[in-house]
C-alpha atoms as a PDB file:
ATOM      1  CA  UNK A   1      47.624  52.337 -51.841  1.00  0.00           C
ATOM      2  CA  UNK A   2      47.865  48.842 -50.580  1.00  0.00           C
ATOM      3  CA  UNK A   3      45.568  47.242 -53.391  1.00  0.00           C
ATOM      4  CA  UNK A   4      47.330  45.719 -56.531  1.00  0.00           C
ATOM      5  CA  UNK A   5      46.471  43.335 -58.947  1.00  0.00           C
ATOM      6  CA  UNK A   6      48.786  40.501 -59.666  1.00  0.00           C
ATOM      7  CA  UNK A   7      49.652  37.608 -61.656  1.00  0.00           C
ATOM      8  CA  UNK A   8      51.149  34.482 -60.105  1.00  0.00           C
ATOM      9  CA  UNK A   9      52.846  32.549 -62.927  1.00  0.00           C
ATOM     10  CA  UNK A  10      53.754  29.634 -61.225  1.00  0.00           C
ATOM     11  CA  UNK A  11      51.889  27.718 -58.104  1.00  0.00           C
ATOM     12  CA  UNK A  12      54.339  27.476 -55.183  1.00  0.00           C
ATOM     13  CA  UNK A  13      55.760  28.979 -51.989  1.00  0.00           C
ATOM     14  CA  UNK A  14      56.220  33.130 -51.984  1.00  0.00           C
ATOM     15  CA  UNK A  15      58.104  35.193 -49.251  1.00  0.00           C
ATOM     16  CA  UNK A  16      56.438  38.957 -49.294  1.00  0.00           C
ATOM     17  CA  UNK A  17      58.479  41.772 -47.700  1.00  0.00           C
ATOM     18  CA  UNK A  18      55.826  44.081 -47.017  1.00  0.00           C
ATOM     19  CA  UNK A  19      57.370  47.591 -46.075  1.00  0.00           C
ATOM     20  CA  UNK A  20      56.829  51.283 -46.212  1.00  0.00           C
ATOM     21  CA  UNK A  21      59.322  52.911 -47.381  1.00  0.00           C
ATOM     22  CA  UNK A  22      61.879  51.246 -50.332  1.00  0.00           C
ATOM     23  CA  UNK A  23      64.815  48.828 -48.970  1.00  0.00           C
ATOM     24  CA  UNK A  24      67.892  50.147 -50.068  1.00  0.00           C
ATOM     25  CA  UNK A  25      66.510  53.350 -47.587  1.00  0.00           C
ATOM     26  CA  UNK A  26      67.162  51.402 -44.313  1.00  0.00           C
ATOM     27  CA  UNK A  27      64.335  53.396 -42.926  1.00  0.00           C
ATOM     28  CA  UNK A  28      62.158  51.420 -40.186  1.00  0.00           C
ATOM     29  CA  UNK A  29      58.219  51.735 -40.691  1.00  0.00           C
ATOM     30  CA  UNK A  30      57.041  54.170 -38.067  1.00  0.00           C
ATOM     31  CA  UNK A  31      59.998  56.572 -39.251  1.00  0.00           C
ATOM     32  CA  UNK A  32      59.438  59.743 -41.683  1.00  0.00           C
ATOM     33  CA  UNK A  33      61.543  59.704 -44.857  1.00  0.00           C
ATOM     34  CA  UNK A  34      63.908  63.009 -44.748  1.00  0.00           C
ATOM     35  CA  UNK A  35      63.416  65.408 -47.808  1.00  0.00           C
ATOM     36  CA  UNK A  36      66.264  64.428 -49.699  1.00  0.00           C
ATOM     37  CA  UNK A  37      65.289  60.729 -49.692  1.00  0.00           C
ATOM     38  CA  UNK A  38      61.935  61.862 -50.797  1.00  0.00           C
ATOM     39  CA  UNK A  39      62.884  63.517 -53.768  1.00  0.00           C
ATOM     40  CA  UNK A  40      65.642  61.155 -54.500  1.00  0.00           C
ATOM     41  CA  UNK A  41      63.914  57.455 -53.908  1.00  0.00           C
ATOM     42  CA  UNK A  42      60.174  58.172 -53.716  1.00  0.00           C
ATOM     43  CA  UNK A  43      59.297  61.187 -56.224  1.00  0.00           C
ATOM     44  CA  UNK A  44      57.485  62.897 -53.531  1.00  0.00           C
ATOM     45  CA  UNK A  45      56.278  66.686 -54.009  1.00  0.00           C
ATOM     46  CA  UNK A  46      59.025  69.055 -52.834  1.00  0.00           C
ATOM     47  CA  UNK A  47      56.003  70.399 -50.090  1.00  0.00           C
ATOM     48  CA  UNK A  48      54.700  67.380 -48.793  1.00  0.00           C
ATOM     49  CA  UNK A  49      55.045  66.357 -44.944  1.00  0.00           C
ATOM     50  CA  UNK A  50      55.767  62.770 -43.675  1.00  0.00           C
ATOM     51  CA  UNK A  51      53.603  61.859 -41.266  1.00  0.00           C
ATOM     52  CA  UNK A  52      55.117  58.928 -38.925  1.00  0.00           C
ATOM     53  CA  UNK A  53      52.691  56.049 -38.450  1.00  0.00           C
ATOM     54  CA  UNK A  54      52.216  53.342 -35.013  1.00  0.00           C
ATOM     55  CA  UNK A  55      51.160  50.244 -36.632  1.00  0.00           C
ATOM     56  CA  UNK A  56      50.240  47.271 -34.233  1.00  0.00           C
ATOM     57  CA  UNK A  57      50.093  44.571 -36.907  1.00  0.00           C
ATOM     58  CA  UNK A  58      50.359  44.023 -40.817  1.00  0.00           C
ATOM     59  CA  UNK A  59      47.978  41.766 -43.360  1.00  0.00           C
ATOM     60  CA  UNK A  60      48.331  40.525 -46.371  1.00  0.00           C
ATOM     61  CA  UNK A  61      45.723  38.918 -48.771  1.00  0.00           C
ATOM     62  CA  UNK A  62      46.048  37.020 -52.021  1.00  0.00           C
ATOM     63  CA  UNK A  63      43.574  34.728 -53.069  1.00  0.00           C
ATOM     64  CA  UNK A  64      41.315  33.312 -50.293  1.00  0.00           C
ATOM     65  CA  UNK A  65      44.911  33.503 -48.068  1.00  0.00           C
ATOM     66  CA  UNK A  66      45.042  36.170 -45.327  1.00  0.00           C
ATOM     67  CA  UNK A  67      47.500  36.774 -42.754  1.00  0.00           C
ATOM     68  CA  UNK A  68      48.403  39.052 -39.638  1.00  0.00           C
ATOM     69  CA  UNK A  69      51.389  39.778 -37.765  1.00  0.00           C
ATOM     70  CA  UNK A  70      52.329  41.908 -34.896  1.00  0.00           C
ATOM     71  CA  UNK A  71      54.618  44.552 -36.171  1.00  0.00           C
ATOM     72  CA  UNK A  72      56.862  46.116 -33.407  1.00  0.00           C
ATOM     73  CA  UNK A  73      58.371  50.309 -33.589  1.00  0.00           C
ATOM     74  CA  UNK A  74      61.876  48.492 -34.557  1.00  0.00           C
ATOM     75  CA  UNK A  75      60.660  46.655 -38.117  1.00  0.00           C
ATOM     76  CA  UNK A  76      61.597  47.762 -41.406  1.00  0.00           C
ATOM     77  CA  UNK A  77      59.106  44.871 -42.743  1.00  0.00           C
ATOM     78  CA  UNK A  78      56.590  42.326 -42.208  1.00  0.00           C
ATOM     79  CA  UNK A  79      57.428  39.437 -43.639  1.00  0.00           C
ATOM     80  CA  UNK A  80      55.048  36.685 -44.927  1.00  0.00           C
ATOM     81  CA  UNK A  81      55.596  33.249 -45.942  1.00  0.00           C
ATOM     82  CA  UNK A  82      52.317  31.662 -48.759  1.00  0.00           C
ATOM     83  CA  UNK A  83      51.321  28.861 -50.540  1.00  0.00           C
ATOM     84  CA  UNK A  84      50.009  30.073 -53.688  1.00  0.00           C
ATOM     85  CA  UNK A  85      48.053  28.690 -56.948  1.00  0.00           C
ATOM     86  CA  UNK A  86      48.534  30.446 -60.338  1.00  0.00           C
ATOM     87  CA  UNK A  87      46.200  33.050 -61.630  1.00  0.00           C
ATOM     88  CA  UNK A  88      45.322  36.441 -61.138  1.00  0.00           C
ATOM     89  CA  UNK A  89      44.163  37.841 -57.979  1.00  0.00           C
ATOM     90  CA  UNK A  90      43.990  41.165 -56.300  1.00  0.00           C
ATOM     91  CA  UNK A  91      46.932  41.575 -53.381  1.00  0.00           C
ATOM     92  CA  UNK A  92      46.064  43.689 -50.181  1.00  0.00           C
ATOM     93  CA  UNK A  93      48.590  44.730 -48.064  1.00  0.00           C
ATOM     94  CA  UNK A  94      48.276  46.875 -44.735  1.00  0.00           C
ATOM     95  CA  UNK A  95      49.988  47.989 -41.946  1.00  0.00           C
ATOM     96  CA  UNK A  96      47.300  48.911 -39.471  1.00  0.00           C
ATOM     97  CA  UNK A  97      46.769  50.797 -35.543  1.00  0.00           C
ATOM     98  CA  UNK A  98      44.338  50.338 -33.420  1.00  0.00           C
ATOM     99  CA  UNK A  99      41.466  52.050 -35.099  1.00  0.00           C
ATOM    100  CA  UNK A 100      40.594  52.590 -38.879  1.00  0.00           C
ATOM    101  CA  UNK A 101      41.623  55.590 -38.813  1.00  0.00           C
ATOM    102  CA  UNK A 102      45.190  54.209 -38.525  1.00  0.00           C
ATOM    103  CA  UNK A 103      45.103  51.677 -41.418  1.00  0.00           C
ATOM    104  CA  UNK A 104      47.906  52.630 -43.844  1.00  0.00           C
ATOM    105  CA  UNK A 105      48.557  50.505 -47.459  1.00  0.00           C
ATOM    106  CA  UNK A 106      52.372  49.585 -47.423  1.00  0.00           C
ATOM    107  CA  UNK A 107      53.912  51.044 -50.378  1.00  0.00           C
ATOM    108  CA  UNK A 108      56.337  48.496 -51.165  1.00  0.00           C
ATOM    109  CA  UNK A 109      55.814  45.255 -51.449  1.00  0.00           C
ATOM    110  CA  UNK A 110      59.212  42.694 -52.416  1.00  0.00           C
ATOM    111  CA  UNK A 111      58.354  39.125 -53.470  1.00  0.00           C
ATOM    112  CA  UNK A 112      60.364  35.813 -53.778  1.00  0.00           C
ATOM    113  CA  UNK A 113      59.884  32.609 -55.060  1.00  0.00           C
ATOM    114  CA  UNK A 114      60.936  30.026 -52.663  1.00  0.00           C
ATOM    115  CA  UNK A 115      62.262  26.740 -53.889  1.00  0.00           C
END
């Protein structure tokens, strides 16, 4: 998790939502999914356990561009704002603690073409 590659058709401006668990959950990072939203919206194992995380900050990297933010226990996302060029590149995005150990990829990852 938190490694994709991507395409970016067009050079321009790009909002990423970077987030843990799917939007249309409402579900803040830190928090643990219940088990019906796991087997309805994430196609989890019926015997897995969620495991709440503490992040301290986010990053995201496309290109040579990297960013971090402070992420606070109320977010549901850390949002970026980037100034792109077209091609393909590998994205990174993280939600991380204060040691390795707490370094988590964000699942989901919503992006938006700004005018």
């Amino acid at each position: 998790t938190g490694k994709w590659y991507v395409r970016v058709e067009r050079p321009g401006t790009y909002r990423f939502g970077l987030r843990r668990w799917p939007a249309e959950i409402g579900l803040l990072i830190a928090e643990c999914v219940s088990e019906e939203d796991a087997r309805s919206h994430i196609y989890a194992p019926p015997d897995i356990q969620c495991q709440a995380i503490h992040p301290t900050s986010a990053r995201l990297k496309l290109f040579e561009h990297e960013q971090t933010q402070s992420v606070s226990p109320g977010d549901q996302e850390a949002t970026f704002v980037m100034d792109l060029p077209a091609g393909v590149t590998q994205m990174e995005a993280w939600f991380m603690g204060d040691t390795p150990e707490e370094q988590q990829g964000a699942y989901y990852v919503y992006v938006e073409r700004l005018p």
